[in-house]
N, C-alpha and C. Protein backbone atom coordinates (compact mmCIF):
# COMPACT_ATOMS: atom_id res chain seq x y z
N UNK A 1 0.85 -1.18 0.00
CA UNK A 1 0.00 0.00 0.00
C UNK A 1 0.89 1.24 0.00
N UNK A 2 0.59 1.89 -0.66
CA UNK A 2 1.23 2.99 -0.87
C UNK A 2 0.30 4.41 -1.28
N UNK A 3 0.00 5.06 0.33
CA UNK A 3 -1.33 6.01 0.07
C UNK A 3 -0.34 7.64 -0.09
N UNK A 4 -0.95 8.06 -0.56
CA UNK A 4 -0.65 9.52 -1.67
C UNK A 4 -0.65 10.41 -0.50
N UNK A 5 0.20 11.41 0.14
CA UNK A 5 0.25 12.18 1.19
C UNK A 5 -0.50 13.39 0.65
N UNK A 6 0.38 14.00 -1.17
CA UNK A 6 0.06 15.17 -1.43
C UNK A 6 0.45 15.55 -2.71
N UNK A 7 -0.20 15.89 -3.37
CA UNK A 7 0.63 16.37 -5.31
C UNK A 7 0.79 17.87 -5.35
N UNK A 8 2.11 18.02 -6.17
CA UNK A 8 1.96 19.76 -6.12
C UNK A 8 3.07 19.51 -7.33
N UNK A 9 2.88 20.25 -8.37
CA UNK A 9 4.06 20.74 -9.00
C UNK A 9 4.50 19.72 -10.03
N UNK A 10 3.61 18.54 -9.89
CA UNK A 10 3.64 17.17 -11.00
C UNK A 10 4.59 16.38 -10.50
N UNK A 11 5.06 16.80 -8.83
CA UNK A 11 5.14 15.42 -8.27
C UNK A 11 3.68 14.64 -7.45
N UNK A 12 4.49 13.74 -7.32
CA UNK A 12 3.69 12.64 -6.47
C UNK A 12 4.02 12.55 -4.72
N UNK A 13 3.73 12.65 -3.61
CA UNK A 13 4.36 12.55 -2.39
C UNK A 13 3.54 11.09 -2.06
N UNK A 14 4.41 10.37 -1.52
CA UNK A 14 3.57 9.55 -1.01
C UNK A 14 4.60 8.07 0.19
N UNK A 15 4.07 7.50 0.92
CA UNK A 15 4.60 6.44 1.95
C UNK A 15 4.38 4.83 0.95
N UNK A 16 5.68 4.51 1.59
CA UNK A 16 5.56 3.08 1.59
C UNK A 16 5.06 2.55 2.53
N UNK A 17 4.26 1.60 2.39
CA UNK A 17 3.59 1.14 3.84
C UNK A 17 4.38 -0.09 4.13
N UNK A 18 5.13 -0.41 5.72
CA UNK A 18 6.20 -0.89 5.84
C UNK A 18 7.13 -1.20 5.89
N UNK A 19 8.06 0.14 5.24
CA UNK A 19 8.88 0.12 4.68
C UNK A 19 10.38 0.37 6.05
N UNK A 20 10.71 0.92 6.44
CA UNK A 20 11.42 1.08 7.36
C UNK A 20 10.66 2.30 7.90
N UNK A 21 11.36 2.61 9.67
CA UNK A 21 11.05 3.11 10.56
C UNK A 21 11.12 4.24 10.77
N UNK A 22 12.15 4.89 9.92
CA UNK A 22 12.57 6.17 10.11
C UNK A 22 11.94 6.81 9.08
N UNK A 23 11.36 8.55 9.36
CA UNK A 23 9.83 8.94 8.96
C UNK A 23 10.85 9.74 7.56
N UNK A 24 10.20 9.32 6.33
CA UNK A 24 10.72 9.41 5.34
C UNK A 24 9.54 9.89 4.32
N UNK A 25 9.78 10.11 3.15
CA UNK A 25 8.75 10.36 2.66
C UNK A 25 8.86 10.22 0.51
N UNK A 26 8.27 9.68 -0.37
CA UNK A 26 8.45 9.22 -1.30
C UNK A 26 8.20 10.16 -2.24
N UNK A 27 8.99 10.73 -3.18
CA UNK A 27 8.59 11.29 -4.79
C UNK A 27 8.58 10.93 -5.64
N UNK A 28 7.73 11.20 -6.67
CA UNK A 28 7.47 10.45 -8.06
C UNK A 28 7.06 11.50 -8.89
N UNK A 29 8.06 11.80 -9.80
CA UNK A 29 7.60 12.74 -10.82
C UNK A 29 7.91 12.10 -12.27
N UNK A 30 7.93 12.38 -13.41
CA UNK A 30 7.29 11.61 -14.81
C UNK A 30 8.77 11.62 -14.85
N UNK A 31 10.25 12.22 -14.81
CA UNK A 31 10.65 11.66 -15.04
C UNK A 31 11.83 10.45 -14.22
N UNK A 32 11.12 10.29 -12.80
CA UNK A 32 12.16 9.99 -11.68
C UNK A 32 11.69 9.92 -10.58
N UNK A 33 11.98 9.27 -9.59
CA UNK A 33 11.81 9.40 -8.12
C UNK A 33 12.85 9.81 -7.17
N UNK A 34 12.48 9.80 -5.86
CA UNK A 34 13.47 10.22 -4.71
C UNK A 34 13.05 9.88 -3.22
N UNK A 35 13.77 9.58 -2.55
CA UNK A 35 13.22 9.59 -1.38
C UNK A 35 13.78 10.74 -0.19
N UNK A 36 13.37 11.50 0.44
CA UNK A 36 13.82 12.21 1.36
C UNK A 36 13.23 12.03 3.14
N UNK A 37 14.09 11.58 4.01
CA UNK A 37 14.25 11.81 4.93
C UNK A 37 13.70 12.72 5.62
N UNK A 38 12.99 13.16 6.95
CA UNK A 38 12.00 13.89 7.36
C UNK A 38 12.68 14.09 8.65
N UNK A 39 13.50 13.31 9.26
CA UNK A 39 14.10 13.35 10.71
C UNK A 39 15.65 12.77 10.09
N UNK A 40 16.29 13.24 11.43
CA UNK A 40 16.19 14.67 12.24
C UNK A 40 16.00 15.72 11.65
N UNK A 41 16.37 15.73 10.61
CA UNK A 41 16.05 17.11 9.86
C UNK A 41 15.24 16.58 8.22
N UNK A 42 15.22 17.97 7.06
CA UNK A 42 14.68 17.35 6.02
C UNK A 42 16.10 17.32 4.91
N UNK A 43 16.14 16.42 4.28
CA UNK A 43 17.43 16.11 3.46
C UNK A 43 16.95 15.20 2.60
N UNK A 44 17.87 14.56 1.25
CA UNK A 44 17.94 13.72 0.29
C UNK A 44 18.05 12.75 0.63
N UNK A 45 17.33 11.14 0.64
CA UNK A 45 18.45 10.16 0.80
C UNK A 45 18.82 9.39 0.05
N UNK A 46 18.27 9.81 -1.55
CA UNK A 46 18.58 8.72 -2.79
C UNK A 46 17.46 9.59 -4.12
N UNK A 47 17.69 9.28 -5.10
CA UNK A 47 16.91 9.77 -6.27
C UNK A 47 17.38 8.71 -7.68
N UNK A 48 16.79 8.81 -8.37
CA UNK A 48 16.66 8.51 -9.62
C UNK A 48 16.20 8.89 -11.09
N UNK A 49 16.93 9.08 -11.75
CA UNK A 49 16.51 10.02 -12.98
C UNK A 49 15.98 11.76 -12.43
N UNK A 50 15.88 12.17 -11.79
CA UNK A 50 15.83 13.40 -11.29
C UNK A 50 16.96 14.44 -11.68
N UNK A 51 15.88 15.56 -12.30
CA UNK A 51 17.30 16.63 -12.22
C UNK A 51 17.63 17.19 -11.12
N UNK A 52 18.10 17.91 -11.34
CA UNK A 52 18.85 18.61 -9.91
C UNK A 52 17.92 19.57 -9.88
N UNK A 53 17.34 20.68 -10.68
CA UNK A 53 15.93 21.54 -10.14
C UNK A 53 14.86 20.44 -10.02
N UNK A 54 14.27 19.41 -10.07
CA UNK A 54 13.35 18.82 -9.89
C UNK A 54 13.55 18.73 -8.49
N UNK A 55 14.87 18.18 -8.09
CA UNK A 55 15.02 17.67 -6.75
C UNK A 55 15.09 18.86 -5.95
N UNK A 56 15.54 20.13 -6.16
CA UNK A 56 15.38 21.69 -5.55
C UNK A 56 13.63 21.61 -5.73
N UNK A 57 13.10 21.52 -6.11
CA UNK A 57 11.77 21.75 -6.34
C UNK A 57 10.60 21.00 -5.61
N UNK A 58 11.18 19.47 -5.42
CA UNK A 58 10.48 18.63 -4.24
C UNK A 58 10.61 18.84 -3.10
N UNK A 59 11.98 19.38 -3.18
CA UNK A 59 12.53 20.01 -1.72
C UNK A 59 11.76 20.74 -1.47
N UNK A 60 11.64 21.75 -2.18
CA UNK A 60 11.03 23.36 -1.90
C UNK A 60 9.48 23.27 -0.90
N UNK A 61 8.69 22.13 -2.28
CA UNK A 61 7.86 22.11 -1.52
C UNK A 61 7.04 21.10 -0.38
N UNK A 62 8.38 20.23 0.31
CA UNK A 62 8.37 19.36 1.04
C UNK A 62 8.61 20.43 2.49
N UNK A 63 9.42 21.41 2.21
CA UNK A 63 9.54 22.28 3.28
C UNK A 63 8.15 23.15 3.33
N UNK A 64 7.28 23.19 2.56
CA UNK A 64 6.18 24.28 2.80
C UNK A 64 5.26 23.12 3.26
N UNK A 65 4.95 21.70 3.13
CA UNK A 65 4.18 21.57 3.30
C UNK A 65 4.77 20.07 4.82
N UNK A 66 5.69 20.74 5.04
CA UNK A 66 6.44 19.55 6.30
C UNK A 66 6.03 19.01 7.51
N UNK A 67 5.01 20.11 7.50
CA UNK A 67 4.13 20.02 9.13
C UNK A 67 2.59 18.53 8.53
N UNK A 68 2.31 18.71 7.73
CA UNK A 68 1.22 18.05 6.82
C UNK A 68 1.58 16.75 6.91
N UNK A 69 3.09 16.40 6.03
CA UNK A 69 3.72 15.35 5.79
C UNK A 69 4.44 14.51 7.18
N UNK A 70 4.82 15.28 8.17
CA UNK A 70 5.18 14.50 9.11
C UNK A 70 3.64 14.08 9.75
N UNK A 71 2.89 14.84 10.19
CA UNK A 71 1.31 14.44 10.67
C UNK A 71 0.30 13.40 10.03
N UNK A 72 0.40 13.22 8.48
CA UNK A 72 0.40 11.98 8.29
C UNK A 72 1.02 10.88 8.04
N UNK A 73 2.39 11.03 8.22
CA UNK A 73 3.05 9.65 8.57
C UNK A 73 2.72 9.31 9.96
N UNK A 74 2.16 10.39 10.95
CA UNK A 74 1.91 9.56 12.30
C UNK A 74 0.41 8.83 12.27
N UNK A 75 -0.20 9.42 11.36
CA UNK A 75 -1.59 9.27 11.48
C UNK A 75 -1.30 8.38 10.88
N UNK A 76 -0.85 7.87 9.63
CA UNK A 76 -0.63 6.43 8.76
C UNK A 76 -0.02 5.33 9.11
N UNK A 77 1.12 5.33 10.07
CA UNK A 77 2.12 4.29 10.99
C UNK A 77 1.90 3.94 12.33
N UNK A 78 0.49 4.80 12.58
CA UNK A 78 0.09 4.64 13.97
C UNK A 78 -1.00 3.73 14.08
N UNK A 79 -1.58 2.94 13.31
CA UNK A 79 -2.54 2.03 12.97
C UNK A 79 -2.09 0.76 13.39
């Protein structure tokens, strides 16, 4: 299962369900994915086919919408 946190910008945000423990969070845009890290802080921890403004750009708006994205990984892993 893999439920959709949030779309903005023609990415995709979204969780792996089960995936490891540490609160992370998934991108998917047409041409690439990424995963970024949410704790301790927000950072990169891998990508694929991504440019480098795509990945400035998931960033961007992983930081505007960070309070959202950590609140439903608790609401989603707390089940």
């Amino acid at each position: 299962m893999s439920p959709t946190v949030f779309r903005a910008g023609g990415f995709r945000f979204y969780f792996f369900s089960r995936e490891e423990a540490r609160m992370h969070v998934h991108v998917q845009a047409q041409s690439g994915e990424a995963k970024f890290w949410l704790e301790p802080k927000l950072e990169l921890a891998q990508f694929t086919g991504l440019s480098q403004r795509e990945i400035n750009e998931a960033l961007r708006l992983l930081e505007e919408h960070k309070d959202d994205v950590r609140s439903s990984w608790k609401k989603h892993f707390s089940r």
